[in-house]
C-alpha atoms as a PDB file:
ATOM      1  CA  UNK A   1      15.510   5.846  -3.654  1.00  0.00           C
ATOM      2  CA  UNK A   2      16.279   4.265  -7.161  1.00  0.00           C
ATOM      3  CA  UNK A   3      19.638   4.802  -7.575  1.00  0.00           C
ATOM      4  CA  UNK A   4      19.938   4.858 -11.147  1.00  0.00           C
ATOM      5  CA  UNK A   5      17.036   8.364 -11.084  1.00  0.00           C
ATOM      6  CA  UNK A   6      17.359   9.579  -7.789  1.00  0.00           C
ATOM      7  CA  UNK A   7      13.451   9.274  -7.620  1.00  0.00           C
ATOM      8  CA  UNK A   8      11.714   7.534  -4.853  1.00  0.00           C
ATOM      9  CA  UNK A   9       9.917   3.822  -4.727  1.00  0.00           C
ATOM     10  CA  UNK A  10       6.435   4.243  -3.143  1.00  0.00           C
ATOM     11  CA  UNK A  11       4.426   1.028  -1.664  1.00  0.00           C
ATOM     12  CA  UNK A  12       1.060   1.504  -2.424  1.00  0.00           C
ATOM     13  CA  UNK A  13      -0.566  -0.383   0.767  1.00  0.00           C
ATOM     14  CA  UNK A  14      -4.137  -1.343  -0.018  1.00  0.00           C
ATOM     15  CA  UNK A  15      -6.123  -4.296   0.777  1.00  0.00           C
ATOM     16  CA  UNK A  16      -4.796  -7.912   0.312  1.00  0.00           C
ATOM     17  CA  UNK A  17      -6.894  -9.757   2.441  1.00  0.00           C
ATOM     18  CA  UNK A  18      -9.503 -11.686  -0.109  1.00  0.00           C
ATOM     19  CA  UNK A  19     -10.118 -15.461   0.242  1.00  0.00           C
ATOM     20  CA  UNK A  20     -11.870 -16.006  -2.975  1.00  0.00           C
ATOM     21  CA  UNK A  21     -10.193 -15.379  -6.448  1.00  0.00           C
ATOM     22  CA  UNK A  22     -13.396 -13.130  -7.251  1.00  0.00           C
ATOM     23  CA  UNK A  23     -12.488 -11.011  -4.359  1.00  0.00           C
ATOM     24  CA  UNK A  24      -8.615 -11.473  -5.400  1.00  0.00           C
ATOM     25  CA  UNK A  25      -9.180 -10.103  -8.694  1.00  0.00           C
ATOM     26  CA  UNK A  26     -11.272  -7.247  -7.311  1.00  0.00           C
ATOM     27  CA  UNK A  27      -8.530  -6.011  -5.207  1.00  0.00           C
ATOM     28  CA  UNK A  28      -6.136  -6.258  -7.286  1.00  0.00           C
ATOM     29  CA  UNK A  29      -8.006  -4.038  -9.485  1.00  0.00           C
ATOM     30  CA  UNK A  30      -7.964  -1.566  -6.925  1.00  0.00           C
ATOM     31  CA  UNK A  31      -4.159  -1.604  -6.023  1.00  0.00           C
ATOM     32  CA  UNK A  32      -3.969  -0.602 -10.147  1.00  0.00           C
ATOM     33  CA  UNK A  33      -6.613   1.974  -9.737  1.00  0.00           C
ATOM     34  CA  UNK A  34      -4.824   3.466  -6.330  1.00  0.00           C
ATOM     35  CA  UNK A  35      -1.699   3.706  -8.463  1.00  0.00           C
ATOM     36  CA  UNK A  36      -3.608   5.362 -11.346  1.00  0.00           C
ATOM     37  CA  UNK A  37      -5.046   8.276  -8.815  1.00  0.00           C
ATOM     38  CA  UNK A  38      -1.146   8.780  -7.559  1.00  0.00           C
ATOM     39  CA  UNK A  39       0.124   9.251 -11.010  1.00  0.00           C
ATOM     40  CA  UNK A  40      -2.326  11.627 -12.135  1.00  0.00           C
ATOM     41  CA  UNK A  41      -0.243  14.515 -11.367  1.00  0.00           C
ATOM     42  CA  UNK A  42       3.003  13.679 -12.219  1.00  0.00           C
ATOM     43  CA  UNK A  43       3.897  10.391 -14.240  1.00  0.00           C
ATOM     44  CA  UNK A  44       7.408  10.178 -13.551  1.00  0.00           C
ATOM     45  CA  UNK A  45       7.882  11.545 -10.237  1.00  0.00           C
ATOM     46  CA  UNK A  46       8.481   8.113  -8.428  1.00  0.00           C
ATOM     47  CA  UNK A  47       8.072   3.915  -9.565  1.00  0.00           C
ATOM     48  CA  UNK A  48       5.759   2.053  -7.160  1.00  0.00           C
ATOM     49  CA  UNK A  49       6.013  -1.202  -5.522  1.00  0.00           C
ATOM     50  CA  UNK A  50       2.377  -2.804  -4.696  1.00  0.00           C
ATOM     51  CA  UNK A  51       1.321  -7.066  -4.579  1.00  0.00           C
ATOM     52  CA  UNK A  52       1.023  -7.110  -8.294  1.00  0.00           C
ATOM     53  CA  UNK A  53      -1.155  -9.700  -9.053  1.00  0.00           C
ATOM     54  CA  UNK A  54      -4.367 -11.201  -7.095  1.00  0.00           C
ATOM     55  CA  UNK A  55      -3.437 -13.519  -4.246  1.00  0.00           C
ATOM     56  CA  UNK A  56      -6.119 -15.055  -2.889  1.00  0.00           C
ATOM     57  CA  UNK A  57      -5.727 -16.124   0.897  1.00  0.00           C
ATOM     58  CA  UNK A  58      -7.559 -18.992   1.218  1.00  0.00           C
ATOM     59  CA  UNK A  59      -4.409 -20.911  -0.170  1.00  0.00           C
ATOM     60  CA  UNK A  60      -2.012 -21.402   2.931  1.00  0.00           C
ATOM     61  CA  UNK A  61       1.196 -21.125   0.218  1.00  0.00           C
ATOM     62  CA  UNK A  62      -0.002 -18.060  -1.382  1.00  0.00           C
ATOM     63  CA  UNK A  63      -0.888 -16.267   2.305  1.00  0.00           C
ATOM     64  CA  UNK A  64       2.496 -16.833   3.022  1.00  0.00           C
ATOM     65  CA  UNK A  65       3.770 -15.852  -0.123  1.00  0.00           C
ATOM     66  CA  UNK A  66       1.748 -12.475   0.444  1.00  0.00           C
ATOM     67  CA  UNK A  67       3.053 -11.844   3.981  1.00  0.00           C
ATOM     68  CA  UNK A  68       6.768 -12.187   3.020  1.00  0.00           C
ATOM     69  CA  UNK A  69       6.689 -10.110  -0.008  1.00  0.00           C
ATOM     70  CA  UNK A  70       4.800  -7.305   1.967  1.00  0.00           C
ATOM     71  CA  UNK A  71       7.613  -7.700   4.618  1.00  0.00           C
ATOM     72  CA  UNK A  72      10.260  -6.682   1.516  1.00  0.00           C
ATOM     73  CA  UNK A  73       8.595  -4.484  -0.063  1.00  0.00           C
ATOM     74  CA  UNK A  74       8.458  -2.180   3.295  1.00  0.00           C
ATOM     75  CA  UNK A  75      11.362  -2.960   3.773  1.00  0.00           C
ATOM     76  CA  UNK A  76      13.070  -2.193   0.460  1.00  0.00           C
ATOM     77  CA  UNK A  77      10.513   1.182  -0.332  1.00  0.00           C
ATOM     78  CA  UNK A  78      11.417   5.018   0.393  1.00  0.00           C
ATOM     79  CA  UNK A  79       7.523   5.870   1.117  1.00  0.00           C
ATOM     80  CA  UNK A  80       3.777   4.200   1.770  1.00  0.00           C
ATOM     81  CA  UNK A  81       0.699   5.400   0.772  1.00  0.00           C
ATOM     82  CA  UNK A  82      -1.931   3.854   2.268  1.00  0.00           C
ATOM     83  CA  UNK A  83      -4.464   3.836   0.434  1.00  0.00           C
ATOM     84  CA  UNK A  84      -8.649   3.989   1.117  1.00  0.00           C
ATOM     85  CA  UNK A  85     -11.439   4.478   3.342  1.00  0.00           C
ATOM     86  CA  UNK A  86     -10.500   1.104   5.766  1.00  0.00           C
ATOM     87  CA  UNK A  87      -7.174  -0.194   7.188  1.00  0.00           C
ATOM     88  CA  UNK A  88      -7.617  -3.981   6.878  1.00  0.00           C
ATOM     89  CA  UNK A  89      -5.258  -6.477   8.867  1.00  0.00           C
ATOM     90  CA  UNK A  90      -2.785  -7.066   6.105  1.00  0.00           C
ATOM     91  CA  UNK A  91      -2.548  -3.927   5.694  1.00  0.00           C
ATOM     92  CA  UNK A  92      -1.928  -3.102   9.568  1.00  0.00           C
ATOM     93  CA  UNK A  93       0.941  -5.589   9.279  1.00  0.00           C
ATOM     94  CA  UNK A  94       2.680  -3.491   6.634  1.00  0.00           C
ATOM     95  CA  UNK A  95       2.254  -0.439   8.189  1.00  0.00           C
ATOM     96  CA  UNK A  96       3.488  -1.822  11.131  1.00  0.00           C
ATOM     97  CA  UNK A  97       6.599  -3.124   9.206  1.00  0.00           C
ATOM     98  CA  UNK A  98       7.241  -0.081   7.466  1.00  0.00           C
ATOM     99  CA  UNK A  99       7.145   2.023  10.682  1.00  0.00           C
ATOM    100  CA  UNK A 100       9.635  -0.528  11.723  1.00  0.00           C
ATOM    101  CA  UNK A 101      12.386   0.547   9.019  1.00  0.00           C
ATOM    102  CA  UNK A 102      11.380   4.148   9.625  1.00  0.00           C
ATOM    103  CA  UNK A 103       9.616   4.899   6.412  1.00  0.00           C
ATOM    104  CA  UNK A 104       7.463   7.749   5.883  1.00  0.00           C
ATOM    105  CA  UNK A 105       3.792   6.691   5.596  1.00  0.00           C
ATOM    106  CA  UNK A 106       1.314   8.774   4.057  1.00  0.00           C
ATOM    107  CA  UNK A 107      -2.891   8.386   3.594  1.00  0.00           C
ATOM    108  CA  UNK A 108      -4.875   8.611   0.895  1.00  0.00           C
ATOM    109  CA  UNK A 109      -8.219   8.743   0.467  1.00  0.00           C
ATOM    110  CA  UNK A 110     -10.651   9.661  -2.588  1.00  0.00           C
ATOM    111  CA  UNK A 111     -13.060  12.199  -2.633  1.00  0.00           C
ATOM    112  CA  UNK A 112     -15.505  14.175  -5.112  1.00  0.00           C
ATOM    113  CA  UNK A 113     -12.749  16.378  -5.252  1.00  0.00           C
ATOM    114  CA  UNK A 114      -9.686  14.277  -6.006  1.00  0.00           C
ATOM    115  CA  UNK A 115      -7.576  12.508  -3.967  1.00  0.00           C
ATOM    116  CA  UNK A 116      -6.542  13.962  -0.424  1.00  0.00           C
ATOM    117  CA  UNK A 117      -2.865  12.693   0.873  1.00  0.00           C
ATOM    118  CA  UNK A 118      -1.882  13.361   4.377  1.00  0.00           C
ATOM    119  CA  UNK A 119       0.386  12.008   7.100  1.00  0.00           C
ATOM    120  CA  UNK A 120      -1.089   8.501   8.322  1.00  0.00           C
ATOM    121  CA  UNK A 121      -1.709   8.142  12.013  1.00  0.00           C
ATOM    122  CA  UNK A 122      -2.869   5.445  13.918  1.00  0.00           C
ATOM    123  CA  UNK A 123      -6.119   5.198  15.689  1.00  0.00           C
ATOM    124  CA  UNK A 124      -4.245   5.232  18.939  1.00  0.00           C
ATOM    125  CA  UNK A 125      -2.448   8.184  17.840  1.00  0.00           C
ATOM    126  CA  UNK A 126      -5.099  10.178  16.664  1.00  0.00           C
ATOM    127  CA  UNK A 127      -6.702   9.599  20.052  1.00  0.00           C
ATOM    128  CA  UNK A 128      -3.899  10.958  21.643  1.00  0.00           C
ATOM    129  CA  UNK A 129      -4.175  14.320  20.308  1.00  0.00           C
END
């Protein structure tokens, strides 16, 4: 939690796996927009952490740029939303770090409705029960 307001830091975890800067831009547009749906409700109940800028994967340098921030931003958040419809493999790799640091990770996924959050599971674990 932020020291300083006792309020937690929340890694938005949505997809950062484009290979063209067209497809960069476009998902960083929809890390903003994931953060937009969170805040609706309350604007000051947490500060967010998410890959704030497009990264585009094709570029060796920036791929591993992107891998090691998403390493400390797991590792340095209170919470993870992951966020959408599909689970794409960067974003499997930061789930898989936060669960490694013991962080609670949450799902999110728009509806008509609004926005539904629930406890994330894993395919494996979901097949379990």
């Amino acid at each position: 939690m932020c020291k300083e307001r006792k309020i937690p830091e929340i890694l938005i975890c949505a997809p950062c796996d484009a290979v063209t800067e067209e497809d960069a831009e476009k998902e960083y547009e929809l890390r903003k927009h994931y953060k937009r749906v969170f805040r609706r409700g309350e604007p000051k109940c947490c500060t967010f952490k998410y890959i704030a800028f497009a990264i585009n994967n094709a570029n060796l340098s920036d791929a591993f740029f992107r891998k090691s921030l998403q390493k400390s931003m797991a590792k340095s958040c209170d919470i993870v939303i992951v966020c959408g419809d599909v689970i794409t493999p960067n974003m499997k790799e930061q789930i898989e770090e936060a669960k490694r640091y013991h962080k609670e990770i949450y799902r999110m996924i728009e509806k008509e409705e609004g926005a539904c959050i629930f406890c994330y599971q894993d395919e494996e674990e979901a097949d379990e029960k």
